[in-house]
Protein backbone atom coordinates (compact mmCIF):
# COMPACT_ATOMS: atom_id res chain seq x y z
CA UNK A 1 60.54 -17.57 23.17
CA UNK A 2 60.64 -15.32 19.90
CA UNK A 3 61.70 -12.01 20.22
CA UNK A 4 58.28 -10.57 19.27
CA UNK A 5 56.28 -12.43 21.72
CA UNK A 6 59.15 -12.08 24.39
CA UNK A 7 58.59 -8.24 23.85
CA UNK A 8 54.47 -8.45 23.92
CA UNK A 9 55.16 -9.67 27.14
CA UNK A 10 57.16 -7.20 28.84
CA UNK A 11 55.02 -4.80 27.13
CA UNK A 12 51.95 -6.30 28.67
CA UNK A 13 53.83 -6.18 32.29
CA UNK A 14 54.70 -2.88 31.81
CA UNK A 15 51.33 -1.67 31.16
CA UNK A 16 49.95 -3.67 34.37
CA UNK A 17 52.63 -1.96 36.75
CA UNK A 18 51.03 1.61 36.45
CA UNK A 19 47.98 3.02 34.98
CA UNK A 20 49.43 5.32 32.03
CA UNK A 21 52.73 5.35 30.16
CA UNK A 22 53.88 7.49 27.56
CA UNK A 23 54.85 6.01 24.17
CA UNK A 24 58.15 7.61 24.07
CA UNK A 25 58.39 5.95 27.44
CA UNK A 26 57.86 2.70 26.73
CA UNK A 27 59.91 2.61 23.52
CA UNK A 28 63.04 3.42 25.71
CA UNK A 29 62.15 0.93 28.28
CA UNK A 30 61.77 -1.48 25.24
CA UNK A 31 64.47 -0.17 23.47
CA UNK A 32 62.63 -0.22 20.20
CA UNK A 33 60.70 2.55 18.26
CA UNK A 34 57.56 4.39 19.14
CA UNK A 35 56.22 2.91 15.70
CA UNK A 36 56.85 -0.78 17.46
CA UNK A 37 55.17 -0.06 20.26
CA UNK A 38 52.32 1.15 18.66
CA UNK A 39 52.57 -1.98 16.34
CA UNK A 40 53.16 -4.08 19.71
CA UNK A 41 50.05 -2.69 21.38
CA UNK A 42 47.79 -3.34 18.05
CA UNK A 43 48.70 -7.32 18.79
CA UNK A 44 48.08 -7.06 22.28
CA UNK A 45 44.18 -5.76 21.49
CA UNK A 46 44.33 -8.93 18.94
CA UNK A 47 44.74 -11.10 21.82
CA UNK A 48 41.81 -9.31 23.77
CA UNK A 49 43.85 -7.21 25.77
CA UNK A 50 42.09 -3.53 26.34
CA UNK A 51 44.67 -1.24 25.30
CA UNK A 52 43.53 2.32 25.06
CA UNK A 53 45.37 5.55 23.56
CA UNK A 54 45.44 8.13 25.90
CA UNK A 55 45.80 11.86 24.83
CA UNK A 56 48.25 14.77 25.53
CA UNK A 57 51.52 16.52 24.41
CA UNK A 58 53.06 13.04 25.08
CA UNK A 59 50.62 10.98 24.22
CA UNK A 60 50.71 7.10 25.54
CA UNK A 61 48.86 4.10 26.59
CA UNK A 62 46.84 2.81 29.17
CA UNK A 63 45.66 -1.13 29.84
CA UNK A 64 41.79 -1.00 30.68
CA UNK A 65 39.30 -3.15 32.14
CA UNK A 66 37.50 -5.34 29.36
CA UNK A 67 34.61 -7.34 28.69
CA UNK A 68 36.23 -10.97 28.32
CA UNK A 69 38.89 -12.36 30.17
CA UNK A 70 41.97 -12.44 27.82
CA UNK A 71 45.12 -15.07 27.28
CA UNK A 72 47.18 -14.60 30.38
CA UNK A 73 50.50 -13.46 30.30
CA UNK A 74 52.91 -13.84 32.83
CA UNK A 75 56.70 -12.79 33.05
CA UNK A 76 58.93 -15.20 35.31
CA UNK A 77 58.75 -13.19 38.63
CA UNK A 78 54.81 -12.73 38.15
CA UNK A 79 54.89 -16.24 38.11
CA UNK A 80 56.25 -17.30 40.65
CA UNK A 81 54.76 -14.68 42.42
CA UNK A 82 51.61 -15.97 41.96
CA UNK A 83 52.12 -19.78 42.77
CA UNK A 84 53.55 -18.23 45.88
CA UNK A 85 50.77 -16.72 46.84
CA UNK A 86 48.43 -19.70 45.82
CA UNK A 87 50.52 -21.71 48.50
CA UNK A 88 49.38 -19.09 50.62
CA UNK A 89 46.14 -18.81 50.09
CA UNK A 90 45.30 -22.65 50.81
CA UNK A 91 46.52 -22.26 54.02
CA UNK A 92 44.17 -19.10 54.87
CA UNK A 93 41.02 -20.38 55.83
CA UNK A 94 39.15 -18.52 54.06
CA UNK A 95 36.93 -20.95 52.05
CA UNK A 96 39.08 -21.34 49.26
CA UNK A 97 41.61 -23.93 49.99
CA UNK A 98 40.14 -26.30 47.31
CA UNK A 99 39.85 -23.39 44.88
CA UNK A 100 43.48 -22.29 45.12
CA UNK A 101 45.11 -25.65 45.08
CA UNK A 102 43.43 -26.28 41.18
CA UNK A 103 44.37 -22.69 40.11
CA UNK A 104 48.11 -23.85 41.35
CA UNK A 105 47.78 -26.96 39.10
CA UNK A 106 46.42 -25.30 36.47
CA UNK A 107 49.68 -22.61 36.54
CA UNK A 108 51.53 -24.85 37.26
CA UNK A 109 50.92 -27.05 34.04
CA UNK A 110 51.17 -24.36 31.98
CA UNK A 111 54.83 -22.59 32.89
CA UNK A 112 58.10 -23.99 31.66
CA UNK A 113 60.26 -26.60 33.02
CA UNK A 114 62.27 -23.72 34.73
CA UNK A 115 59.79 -22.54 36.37
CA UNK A 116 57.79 -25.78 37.67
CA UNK A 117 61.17 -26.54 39.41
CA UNK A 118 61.60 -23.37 41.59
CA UNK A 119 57.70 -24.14 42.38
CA UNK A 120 57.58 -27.62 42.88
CA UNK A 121 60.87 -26.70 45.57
CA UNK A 122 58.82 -24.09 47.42
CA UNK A 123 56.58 -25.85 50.05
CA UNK A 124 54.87 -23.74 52.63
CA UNK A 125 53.45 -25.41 55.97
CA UNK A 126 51.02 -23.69 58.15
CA UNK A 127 52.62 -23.93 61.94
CA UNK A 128 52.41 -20.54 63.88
CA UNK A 129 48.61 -19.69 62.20
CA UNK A 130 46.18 -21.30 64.30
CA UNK A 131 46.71 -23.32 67.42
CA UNK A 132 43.77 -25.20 66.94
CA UNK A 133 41.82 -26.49 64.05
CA UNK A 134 40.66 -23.25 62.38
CA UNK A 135 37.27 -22.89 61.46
CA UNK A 136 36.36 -22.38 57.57
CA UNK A 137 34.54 -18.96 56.69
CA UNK A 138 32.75 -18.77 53.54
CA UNK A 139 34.57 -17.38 50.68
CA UNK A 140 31.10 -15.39 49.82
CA UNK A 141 30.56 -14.06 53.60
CA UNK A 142 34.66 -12.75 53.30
CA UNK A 143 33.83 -10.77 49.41
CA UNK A 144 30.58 -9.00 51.06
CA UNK A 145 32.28 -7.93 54.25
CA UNK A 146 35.35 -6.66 51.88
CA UNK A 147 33.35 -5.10 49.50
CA UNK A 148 31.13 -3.18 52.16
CA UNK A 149 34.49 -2.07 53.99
CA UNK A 150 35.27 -0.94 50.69
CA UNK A 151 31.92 0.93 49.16
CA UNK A 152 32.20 2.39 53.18
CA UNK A 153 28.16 0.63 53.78
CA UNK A 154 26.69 -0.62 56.73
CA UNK A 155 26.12 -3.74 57.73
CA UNK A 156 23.78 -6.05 59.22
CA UNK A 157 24.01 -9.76 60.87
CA UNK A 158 23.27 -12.32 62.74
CA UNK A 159 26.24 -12.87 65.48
CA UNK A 160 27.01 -15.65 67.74
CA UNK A 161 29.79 -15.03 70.16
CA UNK A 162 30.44 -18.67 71.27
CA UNK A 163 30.39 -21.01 68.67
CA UNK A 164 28.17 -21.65 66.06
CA UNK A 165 26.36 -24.81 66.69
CA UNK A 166 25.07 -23.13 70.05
CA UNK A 167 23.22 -20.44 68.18
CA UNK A 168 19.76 -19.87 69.67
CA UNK A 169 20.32 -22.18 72.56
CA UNK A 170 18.21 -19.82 74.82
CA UNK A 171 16.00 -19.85 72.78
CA UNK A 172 15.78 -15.78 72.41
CA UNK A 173 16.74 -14.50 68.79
CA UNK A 174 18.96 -11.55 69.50
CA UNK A 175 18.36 -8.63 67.71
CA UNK A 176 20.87 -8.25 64.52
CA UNK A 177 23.83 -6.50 64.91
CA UNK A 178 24.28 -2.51 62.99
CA UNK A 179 28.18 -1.44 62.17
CA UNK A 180 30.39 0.68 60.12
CA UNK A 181 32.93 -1.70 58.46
CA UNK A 182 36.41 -0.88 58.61
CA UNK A 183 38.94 -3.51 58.04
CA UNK A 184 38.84 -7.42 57.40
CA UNK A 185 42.02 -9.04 58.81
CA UNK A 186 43.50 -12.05 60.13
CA UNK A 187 44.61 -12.98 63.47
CA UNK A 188 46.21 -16.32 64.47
CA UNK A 189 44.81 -18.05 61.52
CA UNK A 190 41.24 -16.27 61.95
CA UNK A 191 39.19 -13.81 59.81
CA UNK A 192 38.13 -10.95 61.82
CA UNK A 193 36.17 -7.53 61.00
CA UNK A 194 36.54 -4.38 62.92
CA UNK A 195 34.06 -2.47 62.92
CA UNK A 196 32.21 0.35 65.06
CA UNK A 197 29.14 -0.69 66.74
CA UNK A 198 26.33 1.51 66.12
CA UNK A 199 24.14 0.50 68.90
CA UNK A 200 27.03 -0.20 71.33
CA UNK A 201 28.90 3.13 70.34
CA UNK A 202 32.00 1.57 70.46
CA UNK A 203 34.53 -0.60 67.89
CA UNK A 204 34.61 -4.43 67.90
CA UNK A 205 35.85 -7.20 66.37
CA UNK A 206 34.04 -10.10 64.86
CA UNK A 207 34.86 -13.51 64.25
CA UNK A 208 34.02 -13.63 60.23
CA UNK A 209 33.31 -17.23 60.78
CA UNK A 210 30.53 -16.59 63.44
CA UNK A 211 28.31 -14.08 60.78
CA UNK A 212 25.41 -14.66 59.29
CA UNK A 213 25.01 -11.45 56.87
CA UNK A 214 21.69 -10.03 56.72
CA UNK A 215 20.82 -8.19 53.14
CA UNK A 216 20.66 -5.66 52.08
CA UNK A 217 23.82 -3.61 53.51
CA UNK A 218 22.67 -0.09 54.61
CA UNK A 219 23.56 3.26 54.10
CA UNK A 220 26.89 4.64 53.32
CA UNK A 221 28.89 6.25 55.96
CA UNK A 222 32.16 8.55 56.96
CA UNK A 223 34.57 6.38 58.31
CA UNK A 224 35.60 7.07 61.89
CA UNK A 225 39.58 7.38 62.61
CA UNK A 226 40.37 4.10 64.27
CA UNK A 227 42.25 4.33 67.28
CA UNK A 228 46.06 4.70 67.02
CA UNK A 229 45.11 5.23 63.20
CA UNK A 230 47.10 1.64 62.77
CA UNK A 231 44.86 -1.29 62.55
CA UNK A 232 47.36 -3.98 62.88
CA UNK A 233 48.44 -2.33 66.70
CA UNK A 234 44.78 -1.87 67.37
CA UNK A 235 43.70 -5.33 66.77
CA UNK A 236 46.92 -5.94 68.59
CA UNK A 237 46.30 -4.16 71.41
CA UNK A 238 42.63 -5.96 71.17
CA UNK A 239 43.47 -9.09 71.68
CA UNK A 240 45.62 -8.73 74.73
CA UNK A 241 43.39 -6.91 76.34
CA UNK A 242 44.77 -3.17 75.82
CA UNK A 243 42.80 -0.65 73.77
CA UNK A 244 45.45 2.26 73.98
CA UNK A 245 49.12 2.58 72.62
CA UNK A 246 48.48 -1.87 71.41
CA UNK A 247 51.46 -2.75 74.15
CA UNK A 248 50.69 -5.48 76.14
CA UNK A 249 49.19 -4.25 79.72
CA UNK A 250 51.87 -5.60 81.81
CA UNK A 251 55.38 -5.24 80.63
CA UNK A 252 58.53 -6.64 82.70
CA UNK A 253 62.70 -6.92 82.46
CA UNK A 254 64.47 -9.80 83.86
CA UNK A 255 68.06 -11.07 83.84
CA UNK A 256 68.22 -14.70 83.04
CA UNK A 257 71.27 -16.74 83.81
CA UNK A 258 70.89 -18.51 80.01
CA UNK A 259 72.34 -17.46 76.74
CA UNK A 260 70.18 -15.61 74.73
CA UNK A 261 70.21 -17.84 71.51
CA UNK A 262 68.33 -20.31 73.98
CA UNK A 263 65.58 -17.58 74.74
CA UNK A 264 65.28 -15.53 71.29
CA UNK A 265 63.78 -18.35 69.47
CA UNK A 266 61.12 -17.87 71.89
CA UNK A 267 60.09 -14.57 72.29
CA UNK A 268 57.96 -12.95 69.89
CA UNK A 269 57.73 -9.48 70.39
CA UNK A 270 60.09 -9.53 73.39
CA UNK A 271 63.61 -8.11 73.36
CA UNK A 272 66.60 -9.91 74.30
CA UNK A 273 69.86 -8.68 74.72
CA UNK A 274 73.21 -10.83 75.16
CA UNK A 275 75.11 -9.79 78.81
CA UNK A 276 77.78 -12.74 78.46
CA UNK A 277 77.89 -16.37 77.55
CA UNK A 278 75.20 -17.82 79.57
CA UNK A 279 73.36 -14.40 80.76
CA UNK A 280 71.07 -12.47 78.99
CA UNK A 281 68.60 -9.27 79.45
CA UNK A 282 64.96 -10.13 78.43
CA UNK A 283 62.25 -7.18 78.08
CA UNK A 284 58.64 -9.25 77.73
CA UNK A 285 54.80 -8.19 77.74
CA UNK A 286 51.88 -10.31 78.82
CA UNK A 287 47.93 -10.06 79.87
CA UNK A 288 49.03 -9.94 83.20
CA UNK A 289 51.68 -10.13 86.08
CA UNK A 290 50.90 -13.67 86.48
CA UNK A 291 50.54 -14.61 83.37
CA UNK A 292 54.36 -13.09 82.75
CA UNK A 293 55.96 -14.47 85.76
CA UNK A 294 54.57 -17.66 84.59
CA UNK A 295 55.87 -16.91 80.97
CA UNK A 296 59.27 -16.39 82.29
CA UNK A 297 59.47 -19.48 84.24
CA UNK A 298 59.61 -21.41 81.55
CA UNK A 299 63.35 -20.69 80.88
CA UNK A 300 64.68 -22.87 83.23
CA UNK A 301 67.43 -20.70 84.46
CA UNK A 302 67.87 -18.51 87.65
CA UNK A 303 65.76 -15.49 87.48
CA UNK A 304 66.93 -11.81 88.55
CA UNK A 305 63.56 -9.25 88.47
CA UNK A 306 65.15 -6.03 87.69
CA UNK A 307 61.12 -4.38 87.65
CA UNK A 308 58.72 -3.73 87.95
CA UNK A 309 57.48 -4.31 91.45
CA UNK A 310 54.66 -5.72 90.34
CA UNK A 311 56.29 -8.70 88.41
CA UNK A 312 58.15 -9.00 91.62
CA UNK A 313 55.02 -9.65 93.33
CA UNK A 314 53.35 -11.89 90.39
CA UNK A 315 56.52 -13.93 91.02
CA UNK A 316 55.87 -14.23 94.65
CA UNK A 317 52.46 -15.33 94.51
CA UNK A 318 53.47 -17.83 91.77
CA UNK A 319 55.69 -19.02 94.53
CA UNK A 320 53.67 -19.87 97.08
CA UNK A 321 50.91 -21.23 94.69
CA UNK A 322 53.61 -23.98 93.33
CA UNK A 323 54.87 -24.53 97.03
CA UNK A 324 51.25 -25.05 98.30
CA UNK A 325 50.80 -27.49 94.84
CA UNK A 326 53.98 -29.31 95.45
CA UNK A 327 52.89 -29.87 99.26
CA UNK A 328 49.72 -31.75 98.31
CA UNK A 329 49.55 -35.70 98.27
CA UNK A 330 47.36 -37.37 96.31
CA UNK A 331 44.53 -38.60 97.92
């Protein structure tokens, strides 16, 4: 790449990574002159790029918003960056899986030989995600919810809690649902909004995929503090079925009689900790006593309960349930 156009293009990075920079600033960074810069920037609004000066003692430069969408310039790690996230994207089901695979072609044809290697060696593969086929949301039903989270408006729609092909099944229209947007996020390969329910007094979340948007969006409001103030331990703590601190409800220590490189791999957000060669400590959270006895027992190893009593019990009961199961004959 010629020099000139090599420095255009860090120039143009630069100017993307923060809103103003002083021209004295930029020269250093560039190592060249404030008169090159200011030469530099006069080809960059050539190419359609909004450059603007900005005023004060220093004086500098600032890359606008324009009216046309100009040449695009990428340095190596933008690149790359972006296929990444292109990978990504297909594999969000969010509506835009066709969408993102061109816009990888189309980057991809257009970056050097260099580059198209590191790419073409970077393959991602949705496992953890969803553990079921996950279903699409419209790409146009994900921009209105994010822009009314974002202008702080609320929101009306149509919502069907079960599945979408039994909406209206008794044959009653419920009444549209009223909330205060907060946050669109995803959750085992699902869109979801939380939200505070105006008529329930009370925050939800909603399957993006079950909406039907009603419009227009309503009033602005003053968002509420969500609880915790952390949205990624409250939706969390949502989902199994704790609305405080986002633990789990039920949370229980064993010592398993099994190294712990044979239970780590296994444990998301548990904590394992190495007593000896084939014995480890294992701190786990579930739903419920049951359901963590039963989580447990799938190490097959011998099982010491260190607390609390109520795991103790949950394995009892798990006990007899298996003994009464194993008893049975097949009639």
């Amino acid at each position: 790449m010629p020099k000139t156009s090599a420095r255009l293009l860090s120039l143009l990075s630069l100017l993307q990574a923060r809103r103003d920079w002083p021209g004295a600033l930029l020269a250093e960074r560039l190592e060249v002159s404030e008169r090159t810069v200011r030469r530099d920037v006069d080809r960059l609004r050539e190419l359609g790029y909004p450059v603007v000066a900005t005023k004060g003692s220093d004086g500098g430069y600032r890359l606008d918003a324009g009216a046309e969408l100009p040449p695009l310039l990428f340095d190596d790690e933008q690149a790359i960056a972006l296929a990444v996230a292109l990978q990504i994207a297909a594999t969000a089901g969010a509506g835009i899986e066709e969408a993102a695979t061109r816009a990888l072609n189309t980057v991809r044809q257009v970056m050097p030989a260099r580059l198209r290697y590191r790419i073409d060696t970077f393959q991602v593969t949705a496992v953890e995600p969803a553990p079921q086929p996950t279903p699409q949301v419209d790409s146009g039903v994900l921009m209105t919810l994010s822009a009314a989270v974002r202008a702080r408006e609320v929101l009306r729609f149509d919502y069907n809690p079960i599945s979408p092909s039994r909406a209206g099944d008794s044959g009653v229209q419920a009444p549209p649902r009223r909330v205060q947007p907060h946050h669109l996020v995803t959750w085992g390969g699902r869109w979801y909004l939380v939200a505070w329910d105006l008529d329930r007094e009370d925050w939800r979340t909603f399957r993006a995929d079950r909406i039907t948007l009603r419009i227009p969006t309503g009033p602005r409001f003053t968002p509420r503090e969500l609880p915790g103030g952390d949205v990624a331990a409250f939706v969390a703590g949502r989902f199994r079925g704790f609305d405080g601190s986002g633990d789990w409800p039920c949370r229980g220590e064993v010592i398993l009689d099994v190294p712990a490189a044979a239970v780590s791999p296994y444990v998301r957000d548990g904590v394992v900790e190495e007593l000896g060669p084939n014995r480890c400590r294992l701190v786990l959270g579930s739903w419920s006593w049951p359901g963590l006895a039963a989580t447990i027992g799938r190490f097959d190893a011998d099982i010491e309960v260190i607390g609390p009593v109520e795991l103790k019990d949950a394995f009892a009961h798990l006990a007899r349930r298996y003994a009464d199961a194993a008893g049975n004959e097949h009639r």
